[in-house]
C-alpha atoms as a PDB file:
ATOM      1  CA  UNK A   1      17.609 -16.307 -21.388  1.00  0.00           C
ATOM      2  CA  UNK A   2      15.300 -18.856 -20.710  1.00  0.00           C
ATOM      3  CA  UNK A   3      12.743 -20.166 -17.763  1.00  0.00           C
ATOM      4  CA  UNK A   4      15.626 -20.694 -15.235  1.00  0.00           C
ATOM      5  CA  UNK A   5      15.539 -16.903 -14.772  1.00  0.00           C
ATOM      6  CA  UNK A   6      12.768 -15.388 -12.363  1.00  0.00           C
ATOM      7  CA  UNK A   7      12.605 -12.171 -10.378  1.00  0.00           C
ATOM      8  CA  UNK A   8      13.352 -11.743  -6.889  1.00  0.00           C
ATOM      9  CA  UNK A   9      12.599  -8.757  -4.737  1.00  0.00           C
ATOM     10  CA  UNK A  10      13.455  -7.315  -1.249  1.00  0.00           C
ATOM     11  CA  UNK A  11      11.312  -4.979  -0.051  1.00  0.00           C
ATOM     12  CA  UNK A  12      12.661  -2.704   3.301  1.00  0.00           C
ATOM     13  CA  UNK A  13      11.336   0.102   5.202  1.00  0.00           C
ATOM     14  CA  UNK A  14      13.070   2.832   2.400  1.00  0.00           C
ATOM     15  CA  UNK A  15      13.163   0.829  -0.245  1.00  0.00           C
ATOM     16  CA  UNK A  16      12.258  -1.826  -2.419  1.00  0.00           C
ATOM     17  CA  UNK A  17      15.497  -3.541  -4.584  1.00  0.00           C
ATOM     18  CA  UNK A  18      13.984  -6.024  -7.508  1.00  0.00           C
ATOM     19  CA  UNK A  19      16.645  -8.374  -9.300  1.00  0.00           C
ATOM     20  CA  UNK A  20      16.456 -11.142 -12.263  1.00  0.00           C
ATOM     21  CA  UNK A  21      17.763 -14.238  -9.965  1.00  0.00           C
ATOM     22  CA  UNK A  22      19.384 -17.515 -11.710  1.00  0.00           C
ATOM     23  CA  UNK A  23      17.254 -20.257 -10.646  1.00  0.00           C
ATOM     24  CA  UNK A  24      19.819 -22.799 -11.242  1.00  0.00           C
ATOM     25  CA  UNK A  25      22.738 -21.312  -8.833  1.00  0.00           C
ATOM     26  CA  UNK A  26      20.858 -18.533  -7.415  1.00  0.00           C
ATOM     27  CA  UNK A  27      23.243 -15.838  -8.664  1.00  0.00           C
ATOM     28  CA  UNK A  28      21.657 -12.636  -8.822  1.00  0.00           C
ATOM     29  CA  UNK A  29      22.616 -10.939 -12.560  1.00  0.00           C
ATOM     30  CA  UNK A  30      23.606  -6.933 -11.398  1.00  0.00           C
ATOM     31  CA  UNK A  31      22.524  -6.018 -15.075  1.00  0.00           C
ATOM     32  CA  UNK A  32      19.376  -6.777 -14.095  1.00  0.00           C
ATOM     33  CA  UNK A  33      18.831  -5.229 -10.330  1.00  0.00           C
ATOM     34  CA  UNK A  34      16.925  -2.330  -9.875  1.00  0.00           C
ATOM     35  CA  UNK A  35      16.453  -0.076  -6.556  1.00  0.00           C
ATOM     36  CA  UNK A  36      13.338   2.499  -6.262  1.00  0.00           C
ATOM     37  CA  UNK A  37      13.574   4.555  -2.784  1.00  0.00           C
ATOM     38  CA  UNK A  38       9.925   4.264  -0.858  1.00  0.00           C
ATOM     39  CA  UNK A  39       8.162   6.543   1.286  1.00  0.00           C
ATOM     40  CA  UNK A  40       6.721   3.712   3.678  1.00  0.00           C
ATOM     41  CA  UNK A  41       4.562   6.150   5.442  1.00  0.00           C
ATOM     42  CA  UNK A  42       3.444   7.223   2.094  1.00  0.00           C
ATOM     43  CA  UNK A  43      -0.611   6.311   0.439  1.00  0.00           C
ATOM     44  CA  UNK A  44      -0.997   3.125  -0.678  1.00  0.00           C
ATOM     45  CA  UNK A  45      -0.583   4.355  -4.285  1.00  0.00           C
ATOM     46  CA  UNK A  46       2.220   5.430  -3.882  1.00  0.00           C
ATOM     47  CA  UNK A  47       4.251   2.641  -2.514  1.00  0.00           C
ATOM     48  CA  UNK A  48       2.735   0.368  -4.890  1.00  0.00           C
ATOM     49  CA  UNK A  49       4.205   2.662  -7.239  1.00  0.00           C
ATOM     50  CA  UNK A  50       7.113   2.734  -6.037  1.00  0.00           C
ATOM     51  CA  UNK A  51       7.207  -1.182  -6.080  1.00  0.00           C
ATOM     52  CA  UNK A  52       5.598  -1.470  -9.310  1.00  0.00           C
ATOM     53  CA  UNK A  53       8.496   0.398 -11.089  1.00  0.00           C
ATOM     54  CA  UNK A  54      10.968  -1.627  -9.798  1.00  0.00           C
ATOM     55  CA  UNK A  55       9.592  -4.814 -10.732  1.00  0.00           C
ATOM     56  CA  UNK A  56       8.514  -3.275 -14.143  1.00  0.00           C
ATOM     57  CA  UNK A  57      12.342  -2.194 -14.646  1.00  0.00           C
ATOM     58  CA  UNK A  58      13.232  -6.257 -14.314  1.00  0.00           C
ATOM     59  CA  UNK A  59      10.819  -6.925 -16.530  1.00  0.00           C
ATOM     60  CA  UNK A  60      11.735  -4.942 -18.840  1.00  0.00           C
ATOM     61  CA  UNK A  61      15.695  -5.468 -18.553  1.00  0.00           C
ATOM     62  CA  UNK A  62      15.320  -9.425 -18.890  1.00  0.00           C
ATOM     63  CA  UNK A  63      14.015  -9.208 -22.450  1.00  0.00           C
ATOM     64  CA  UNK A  64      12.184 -13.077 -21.935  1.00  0.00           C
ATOM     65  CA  UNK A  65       9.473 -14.135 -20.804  1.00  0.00           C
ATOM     66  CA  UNK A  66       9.300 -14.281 -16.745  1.00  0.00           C
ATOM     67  CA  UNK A  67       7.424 -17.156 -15.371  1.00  0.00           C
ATOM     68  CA  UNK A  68       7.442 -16.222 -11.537  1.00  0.00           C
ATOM     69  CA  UNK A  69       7.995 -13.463  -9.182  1.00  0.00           C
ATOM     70  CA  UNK A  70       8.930 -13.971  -5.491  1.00  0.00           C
ATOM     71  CA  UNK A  71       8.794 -11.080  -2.861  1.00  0.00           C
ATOM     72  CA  UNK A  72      10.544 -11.086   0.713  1.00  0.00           C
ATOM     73  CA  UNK A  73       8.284  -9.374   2.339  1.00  0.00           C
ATOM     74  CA  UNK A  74       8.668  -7.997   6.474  1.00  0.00           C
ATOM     75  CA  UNK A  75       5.506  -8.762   8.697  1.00  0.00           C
ATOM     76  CA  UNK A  76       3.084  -8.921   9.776  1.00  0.00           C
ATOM     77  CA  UNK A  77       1.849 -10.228   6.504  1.00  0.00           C
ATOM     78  CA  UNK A  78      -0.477 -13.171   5.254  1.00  0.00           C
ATOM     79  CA  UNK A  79       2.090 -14.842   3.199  1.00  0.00           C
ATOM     80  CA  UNK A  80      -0.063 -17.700   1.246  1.00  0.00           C
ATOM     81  CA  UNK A  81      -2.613 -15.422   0.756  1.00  0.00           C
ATOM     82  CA  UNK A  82      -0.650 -12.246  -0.116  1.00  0.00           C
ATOM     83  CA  UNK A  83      -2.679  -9.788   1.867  1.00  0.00           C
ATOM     84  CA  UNK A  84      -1.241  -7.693   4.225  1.00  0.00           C
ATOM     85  CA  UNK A  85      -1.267  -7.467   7.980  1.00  0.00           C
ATOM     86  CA  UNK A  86       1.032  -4.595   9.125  1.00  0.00           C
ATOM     87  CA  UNK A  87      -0.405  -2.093  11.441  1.00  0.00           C
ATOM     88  CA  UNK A  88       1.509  -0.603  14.164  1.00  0.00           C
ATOM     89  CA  UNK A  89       5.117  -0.754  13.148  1.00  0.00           C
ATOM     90  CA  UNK A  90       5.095   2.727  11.579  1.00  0.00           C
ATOM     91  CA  UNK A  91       5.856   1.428   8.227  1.00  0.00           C
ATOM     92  CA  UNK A  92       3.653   0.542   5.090  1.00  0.00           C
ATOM     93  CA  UNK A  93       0.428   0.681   7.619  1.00  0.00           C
ATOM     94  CA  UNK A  94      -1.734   1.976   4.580  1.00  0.00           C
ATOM     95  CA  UNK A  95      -1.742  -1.486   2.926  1.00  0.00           C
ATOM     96  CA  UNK A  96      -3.325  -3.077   6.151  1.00  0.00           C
ATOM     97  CA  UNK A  97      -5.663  -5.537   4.596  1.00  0.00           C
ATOM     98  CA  UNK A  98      -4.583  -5.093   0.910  1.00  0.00           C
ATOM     99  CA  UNK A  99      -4.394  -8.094  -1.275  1.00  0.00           C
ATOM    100  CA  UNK A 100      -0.708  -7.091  -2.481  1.00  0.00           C
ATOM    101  CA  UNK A 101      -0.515 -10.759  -5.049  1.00  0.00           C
ATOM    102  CA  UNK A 102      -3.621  -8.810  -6.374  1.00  0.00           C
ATOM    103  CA  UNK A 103      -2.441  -5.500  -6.816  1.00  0.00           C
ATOM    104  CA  UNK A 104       0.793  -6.222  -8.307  1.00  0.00           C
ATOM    105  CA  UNK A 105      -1.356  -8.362 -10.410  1.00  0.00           C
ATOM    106  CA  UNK A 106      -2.919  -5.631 -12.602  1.00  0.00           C
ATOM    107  CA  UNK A 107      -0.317  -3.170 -11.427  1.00  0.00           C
ATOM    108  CA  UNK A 108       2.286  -5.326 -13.515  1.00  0.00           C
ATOM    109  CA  UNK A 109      -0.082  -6.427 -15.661  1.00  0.00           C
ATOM    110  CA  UNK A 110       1.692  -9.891 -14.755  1.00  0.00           C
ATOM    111  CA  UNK A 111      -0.948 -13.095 -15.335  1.00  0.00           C
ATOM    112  CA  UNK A 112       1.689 -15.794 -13.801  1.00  0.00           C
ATOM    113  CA  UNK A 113       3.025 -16.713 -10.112  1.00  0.00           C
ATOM    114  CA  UNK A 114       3.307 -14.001  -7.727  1.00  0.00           C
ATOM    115  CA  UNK A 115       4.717 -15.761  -4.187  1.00  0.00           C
ATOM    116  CA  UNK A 116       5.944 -13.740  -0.731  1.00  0.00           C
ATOM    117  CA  UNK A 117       7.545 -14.986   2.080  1.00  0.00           C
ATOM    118  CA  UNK A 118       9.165 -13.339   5.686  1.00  0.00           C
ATOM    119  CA  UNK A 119      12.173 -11.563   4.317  1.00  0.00           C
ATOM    120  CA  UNK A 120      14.485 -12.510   7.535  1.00  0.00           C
ATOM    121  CA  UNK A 121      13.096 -16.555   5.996  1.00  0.00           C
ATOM    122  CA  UNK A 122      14.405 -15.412   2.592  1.00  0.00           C
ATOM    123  CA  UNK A 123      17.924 -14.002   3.544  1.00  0.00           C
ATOM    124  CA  UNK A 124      17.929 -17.589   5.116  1.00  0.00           C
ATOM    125  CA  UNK A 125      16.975 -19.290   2.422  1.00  0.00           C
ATOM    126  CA  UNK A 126      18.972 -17.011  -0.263  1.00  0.00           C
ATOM    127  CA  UNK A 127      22.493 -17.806   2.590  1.00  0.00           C
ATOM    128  CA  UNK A 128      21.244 -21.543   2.609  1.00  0.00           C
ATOM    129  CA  UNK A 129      21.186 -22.167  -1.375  1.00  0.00           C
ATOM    130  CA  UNK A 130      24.294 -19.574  -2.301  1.00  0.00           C
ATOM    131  CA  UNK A 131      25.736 -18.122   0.662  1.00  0.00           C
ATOM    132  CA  UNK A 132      27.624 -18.866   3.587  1.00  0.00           C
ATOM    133  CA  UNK A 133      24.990 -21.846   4.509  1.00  0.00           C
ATOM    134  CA  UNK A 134      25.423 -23.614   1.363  1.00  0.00           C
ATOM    135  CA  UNK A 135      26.069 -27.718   1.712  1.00  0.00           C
ATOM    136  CA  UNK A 136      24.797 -27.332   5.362  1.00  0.00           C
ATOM    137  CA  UNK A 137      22.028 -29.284   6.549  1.00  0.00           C
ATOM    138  CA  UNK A 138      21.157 -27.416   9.607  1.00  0.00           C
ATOM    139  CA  UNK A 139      21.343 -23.624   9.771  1.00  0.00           C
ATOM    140  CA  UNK A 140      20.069 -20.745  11.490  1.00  0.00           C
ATOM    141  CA  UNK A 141      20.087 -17.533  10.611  1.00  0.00           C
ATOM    142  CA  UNK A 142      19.856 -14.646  12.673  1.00  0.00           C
ATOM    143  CA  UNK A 143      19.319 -10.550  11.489  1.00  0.00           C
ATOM    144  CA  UNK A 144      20.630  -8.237  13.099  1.00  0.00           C
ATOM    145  CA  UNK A 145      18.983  -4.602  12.331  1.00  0.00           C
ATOM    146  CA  UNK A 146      16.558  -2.598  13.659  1.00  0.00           C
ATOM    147  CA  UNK A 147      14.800  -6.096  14.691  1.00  0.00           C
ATOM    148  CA  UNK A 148      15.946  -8.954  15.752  1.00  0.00           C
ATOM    149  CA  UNK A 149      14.832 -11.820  13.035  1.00  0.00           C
ATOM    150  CA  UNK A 150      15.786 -15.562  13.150  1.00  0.00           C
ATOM    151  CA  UNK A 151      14.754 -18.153  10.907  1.00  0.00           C
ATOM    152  CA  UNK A 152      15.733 -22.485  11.211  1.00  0.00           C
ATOM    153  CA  UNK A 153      15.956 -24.511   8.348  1.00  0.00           C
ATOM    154  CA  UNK A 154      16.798 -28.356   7.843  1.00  0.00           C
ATOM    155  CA  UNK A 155      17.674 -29.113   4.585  1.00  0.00           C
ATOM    156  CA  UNK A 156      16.550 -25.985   3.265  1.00  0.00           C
ATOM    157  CA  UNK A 157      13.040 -26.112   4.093  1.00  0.00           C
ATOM    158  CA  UNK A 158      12.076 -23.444   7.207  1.00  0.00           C
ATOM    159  CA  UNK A 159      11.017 -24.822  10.116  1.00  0.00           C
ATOM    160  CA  UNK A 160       8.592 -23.321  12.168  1.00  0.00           C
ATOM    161  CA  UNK A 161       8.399 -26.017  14.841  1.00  0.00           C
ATOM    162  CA  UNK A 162       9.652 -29.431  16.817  1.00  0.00           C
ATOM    163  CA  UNK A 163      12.894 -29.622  18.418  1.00  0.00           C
ATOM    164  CA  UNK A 164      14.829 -27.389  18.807  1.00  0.00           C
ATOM    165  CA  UNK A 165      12.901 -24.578  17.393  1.00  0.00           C
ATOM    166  CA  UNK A 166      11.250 -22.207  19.323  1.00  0.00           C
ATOM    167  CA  UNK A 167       7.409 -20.760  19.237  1.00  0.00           C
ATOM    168  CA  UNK A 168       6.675 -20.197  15.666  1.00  0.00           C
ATOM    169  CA  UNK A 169      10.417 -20.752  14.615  1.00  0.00           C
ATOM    170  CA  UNK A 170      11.144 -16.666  16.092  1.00  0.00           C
ATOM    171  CA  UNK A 171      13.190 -15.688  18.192  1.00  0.00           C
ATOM    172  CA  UNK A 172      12.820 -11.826  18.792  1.00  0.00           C
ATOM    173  CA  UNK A 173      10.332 -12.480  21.441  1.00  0.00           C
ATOM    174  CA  UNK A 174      12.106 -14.770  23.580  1.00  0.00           C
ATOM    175  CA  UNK A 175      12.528 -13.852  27.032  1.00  0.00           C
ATOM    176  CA  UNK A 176      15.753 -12.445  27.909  1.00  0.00           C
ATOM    177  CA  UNK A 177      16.476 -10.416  31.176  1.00  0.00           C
ATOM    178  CA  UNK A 178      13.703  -7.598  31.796  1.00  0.00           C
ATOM    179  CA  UNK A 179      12.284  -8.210  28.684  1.00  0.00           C
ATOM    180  CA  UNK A 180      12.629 -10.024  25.613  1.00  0.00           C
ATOM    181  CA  UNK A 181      15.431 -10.407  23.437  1.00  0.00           C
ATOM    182  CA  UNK A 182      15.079  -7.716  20.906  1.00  0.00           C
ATOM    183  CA  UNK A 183      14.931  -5.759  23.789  1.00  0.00           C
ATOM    184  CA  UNK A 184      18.679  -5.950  23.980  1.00  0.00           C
ATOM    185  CA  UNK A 185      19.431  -7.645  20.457  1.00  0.00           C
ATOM    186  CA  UNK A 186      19.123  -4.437  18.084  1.00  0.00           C
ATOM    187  CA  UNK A 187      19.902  -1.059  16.555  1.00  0.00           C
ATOM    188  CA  UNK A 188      17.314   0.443  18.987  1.00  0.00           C
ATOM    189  CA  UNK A 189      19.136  -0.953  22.101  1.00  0.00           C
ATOM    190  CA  UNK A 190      22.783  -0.100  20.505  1.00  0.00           C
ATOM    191  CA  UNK A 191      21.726   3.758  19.981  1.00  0.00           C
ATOM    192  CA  UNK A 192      19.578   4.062  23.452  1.00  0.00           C
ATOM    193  CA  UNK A 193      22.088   2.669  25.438  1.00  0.00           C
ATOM    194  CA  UNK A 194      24.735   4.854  23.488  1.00  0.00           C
ATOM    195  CA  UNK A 195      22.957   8.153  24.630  1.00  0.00           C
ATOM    196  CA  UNK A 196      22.042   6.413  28.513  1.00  0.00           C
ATOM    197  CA  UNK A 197      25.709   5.775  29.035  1.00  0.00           C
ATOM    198  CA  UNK A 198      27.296   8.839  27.549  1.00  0.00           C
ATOM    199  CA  UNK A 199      24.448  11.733  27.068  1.00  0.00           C
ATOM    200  CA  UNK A 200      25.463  11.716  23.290  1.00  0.00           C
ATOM    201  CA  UNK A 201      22.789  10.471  20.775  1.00  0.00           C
ATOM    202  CA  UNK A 202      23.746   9.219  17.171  1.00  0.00           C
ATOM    203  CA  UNK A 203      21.795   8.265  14.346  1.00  0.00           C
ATOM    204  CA  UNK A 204      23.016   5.062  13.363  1.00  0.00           C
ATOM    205  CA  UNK A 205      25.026   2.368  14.261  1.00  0.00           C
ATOM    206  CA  UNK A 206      27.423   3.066  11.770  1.00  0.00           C
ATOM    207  CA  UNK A 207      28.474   5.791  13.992  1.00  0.00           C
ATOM    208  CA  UNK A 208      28.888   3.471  17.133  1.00  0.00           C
ATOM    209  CA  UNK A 209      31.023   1.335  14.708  1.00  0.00           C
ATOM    210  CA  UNK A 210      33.284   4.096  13.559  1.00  0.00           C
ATOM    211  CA  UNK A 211      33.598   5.124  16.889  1.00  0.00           C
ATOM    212  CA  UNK A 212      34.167   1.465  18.066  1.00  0.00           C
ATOM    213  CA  UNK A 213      36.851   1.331  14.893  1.00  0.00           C
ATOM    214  CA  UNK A 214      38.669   4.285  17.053  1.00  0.00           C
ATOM    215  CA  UNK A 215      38.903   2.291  20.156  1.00  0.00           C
ATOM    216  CA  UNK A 216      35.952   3.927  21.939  1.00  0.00           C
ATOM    217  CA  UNK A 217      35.314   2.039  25.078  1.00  0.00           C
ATOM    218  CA  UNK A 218      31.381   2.440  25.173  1.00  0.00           C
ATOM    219  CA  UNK A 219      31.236   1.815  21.242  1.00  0.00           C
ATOM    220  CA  UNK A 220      33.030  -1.278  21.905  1.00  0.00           C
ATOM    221  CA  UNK A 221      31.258  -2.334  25.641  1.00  0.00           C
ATOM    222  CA  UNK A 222      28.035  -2.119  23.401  1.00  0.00           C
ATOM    223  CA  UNK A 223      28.906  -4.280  21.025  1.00  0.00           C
ATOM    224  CA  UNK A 224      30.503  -6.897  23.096  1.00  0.00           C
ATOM    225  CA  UNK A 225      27.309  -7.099  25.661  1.00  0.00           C
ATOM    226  CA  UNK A 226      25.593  -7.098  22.525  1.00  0.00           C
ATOM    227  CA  UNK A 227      27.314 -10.536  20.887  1.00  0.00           C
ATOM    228  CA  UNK A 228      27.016 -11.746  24.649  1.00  0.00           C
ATOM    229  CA  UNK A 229      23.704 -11.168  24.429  1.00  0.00           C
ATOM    230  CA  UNK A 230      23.568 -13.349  21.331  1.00  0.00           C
ATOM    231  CA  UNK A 231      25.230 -16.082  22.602  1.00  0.00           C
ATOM    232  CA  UNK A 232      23.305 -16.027  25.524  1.00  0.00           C
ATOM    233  CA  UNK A 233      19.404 -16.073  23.585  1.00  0.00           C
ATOM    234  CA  UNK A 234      20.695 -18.713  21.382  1.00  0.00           C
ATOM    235  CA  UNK A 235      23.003 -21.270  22.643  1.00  0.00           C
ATOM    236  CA  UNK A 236      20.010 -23.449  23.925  1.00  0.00           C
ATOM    237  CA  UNK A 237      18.307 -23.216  20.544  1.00  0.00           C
ATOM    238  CA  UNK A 238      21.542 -24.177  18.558  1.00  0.00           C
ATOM    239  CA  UNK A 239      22.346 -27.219  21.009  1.00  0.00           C
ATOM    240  CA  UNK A 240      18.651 -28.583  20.680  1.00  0.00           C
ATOM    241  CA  UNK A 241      18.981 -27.967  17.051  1.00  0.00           C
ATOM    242  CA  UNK A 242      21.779 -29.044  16.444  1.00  0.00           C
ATOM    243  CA  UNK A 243      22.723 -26.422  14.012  1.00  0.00           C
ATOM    244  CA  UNK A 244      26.308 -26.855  12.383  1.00  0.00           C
ATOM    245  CA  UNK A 245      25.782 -23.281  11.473  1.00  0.00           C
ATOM    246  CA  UNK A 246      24.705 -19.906  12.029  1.00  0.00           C
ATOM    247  CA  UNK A 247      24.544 -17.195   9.758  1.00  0.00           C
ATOM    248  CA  UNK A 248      24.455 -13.408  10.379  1.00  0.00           C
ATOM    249  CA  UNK A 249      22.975 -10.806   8.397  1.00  0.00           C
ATOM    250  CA  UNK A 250      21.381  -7.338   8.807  1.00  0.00           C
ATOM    251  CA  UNK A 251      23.352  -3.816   8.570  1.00  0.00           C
ATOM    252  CA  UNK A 252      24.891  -4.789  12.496  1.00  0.00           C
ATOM    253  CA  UNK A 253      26.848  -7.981  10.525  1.00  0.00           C
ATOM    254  CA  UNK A 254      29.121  -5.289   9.329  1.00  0.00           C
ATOM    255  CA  UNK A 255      30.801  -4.625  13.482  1.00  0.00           C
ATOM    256  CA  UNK A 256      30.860  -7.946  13.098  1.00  0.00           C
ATOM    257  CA  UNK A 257      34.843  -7.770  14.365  1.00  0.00           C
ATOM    258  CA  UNK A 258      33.575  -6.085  17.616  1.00  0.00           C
ATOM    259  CA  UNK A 259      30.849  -8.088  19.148  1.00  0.00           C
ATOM    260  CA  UNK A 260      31.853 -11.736  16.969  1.00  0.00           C
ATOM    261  CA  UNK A 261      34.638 -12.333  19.319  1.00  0.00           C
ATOM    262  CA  UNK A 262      31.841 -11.902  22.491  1.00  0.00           C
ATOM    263  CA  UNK A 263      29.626 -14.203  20.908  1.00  0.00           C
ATOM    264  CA  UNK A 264      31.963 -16.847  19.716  1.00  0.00           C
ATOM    265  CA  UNK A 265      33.565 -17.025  23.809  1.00  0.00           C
ATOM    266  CA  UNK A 266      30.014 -17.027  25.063  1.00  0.00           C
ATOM    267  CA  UNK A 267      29.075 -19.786  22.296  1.00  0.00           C
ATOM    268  CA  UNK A 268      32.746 -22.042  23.566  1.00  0.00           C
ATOM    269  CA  UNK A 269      32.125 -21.353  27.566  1.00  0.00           C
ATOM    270  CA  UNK A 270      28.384 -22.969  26.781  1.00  0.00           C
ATOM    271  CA  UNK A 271      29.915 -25.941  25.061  1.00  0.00           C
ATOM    272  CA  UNK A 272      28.056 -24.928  21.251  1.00  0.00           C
ATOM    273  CA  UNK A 273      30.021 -26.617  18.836  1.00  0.00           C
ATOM    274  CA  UNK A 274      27.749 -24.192  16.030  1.00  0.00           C
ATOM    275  CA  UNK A 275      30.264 -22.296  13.809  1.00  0.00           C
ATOM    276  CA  UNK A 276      29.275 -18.910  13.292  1.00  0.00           C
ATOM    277  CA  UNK A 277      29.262 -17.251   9.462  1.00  0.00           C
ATOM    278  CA  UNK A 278      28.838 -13.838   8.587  1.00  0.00           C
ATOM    279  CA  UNK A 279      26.967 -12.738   5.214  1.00  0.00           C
ATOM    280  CA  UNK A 280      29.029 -11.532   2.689  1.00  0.00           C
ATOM    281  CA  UNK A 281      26.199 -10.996  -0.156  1.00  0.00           C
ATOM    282  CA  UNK A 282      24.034  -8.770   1.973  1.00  0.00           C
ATOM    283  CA  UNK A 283      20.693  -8.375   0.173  1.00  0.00           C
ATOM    284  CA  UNK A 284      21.898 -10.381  -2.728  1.00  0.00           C
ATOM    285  CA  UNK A 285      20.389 -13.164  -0.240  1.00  0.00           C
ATOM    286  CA  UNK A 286      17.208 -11.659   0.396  1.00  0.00           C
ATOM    287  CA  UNK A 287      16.794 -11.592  -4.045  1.00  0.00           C
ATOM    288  CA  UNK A 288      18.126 -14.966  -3.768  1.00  0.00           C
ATOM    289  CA  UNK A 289      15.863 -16.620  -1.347  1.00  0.00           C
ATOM    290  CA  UNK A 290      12.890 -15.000  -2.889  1.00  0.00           C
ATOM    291  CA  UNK A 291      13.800 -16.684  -6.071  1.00  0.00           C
ATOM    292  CA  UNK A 292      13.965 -19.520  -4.296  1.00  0.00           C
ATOM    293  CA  UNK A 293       9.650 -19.380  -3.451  1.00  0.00           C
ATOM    294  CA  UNK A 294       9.368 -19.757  -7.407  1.00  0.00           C
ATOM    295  CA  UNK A 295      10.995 -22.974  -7.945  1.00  0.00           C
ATOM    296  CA  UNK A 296       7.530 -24.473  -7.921  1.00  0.00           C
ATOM    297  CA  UNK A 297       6.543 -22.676 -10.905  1.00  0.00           C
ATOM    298  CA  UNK A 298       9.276 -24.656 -12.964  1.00  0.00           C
ATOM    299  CA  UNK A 299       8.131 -27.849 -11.504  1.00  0.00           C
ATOM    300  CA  UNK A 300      11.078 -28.479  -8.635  1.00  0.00           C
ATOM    301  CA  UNK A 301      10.898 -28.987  -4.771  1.00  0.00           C
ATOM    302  CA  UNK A 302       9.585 -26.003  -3.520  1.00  0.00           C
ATOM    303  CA  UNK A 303      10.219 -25.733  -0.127  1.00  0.00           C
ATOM    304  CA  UNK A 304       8.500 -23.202   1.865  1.00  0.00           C
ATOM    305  CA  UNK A 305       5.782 -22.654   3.221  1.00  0.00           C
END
């Protein structure tokens, strides 16, 4: 192996999945991907641990020298600076104000680049260079999981601003109906409005889509209000953006044959010509697109942040 080889890690609310990522075609090698569960209401020691291991495993499974490791990392979170910000999420709150670049640091006992960026920005990023985004010069990608996440890039490079794009380049707080949009974009609304609308509560949305698989008419209501919903938050973001494409990830891309067909009708009656792509290399994209951060280290076009 040589320096076209750098780490890439996801890091979710159970877990933290760490992967040696071809910097050349962003292919992530499987020989070399590593998943450590995490307690993310756990001490900080502990889930630095936890994260530590993982990392340490790649490390140790790439047998060369490693010149950069990139991190997608959820928020709130000081990304340039590495420190972070999350507090009030019920997840990873005991590293509120924790230099993590620093930690990992000594943890890893790793001297080079250490780089993190918004992990919904790196599934973009990862679908943009290898997935279903690659060769297009306007994307946006959307997650759909227990959050709504949504990130726009032009020529692979995210952008948080200008036309098209709205506050911040987000769209989970963008006002839709009584609220805002991940307010009826999510897991949380799929499995509330489950047990509202038939007094039965289930602990996933896996179950609403086995349920929807068996023709159950809330199961499938749900998920067609839901890609409705979608269409609707969207559709003046795509046509100001002009995105040729949008991509969908996050665990809800997988009823994607019960609430696609909602969103791709609401998406035609609006007039969006924006094709919509579902992710096929789940959080192969995430490792991919936090390769991506690293390219700098090589001395190529980084383009983030």
């Amino acid at each position: 192996m040589n320096n076209t080889y750098v780490i890439g890690a996801d890091i979710g609310g159970s877990h933290i999945t760490a992967a040696l990522v071809d910097l050349t075609t962003g292919a992530v090698l499987d020989d070399c991907k590593f998943k450590e569960p995490v307690n993310a209401a756990a001490g900080a020691a502990d889930i630095l641990d936890r994260w530590t291991v993982a990392i340490g495993r790649v490390l140790s499974a790439a047998n060369t020298d490693v010149p950069a490791i990139g991190i997608a990392m959820p928020g709130p979170f000081d990304y340039p600076g590495g420190i972070s910000l999350i507090k009030g999420v019920a997840k990873y709150e005991s590293l509120y104000g924790l230099n993590i670049r620093e930690a990992l640091t000594t943890a890893l006992g790793f001297s080079k680049g250490i780089y993190f960026e918004n992990d919904a920005s790196c599934f973009a990023l990862g679908e943009a260079w290898a997935g279903e985004g690659a060769g297009c010069s306007r994307m946006v990608a959307v997650t759909l999981g227990t959050g709504l996440g949504g990130t726009f890039l032009h020529n692979n490079v995210i952008v948080h601003q200008g036309k098209g794009v709205p506050p911040e380049g987000y769209i989970y707080h963008l006002p839709y109906k009584a609220g805002i949009a991940e307010d009826y974009i999510s897991s949380r609304w799929l499995l509330n409005e489950y047990h509202h609308r038939t007094g039965h509560r289930l602990n996933e949305v896996k179950n609403i889509g086995e349920l929807a698989e068996k023709q159950d008419a809330t199961a499938l209501a749900l998920f067609a209000e839901l890609g409705n919903a979608v269409g609707d938050v969207l559709a003046p973001w795509l046509q100001d953006f002009e995105a040729e494409r949008m991509v969908i990830g996050g665990n809800i891309r997988k009823a994607h044959p019960y609430f696609l067909p909602a969103l791709q009708e609401c998406l035609l009656k609006k007039k969006i010509p924006t094709s919509i792509h579902i992710s096929s290399r789940g959080e192969n994209s995430a490792l991919s697109g936090a390769a991506w951060l690293c390219k700098s280290i090589l001395g190529t076009n980084n383009n983030t942040r």
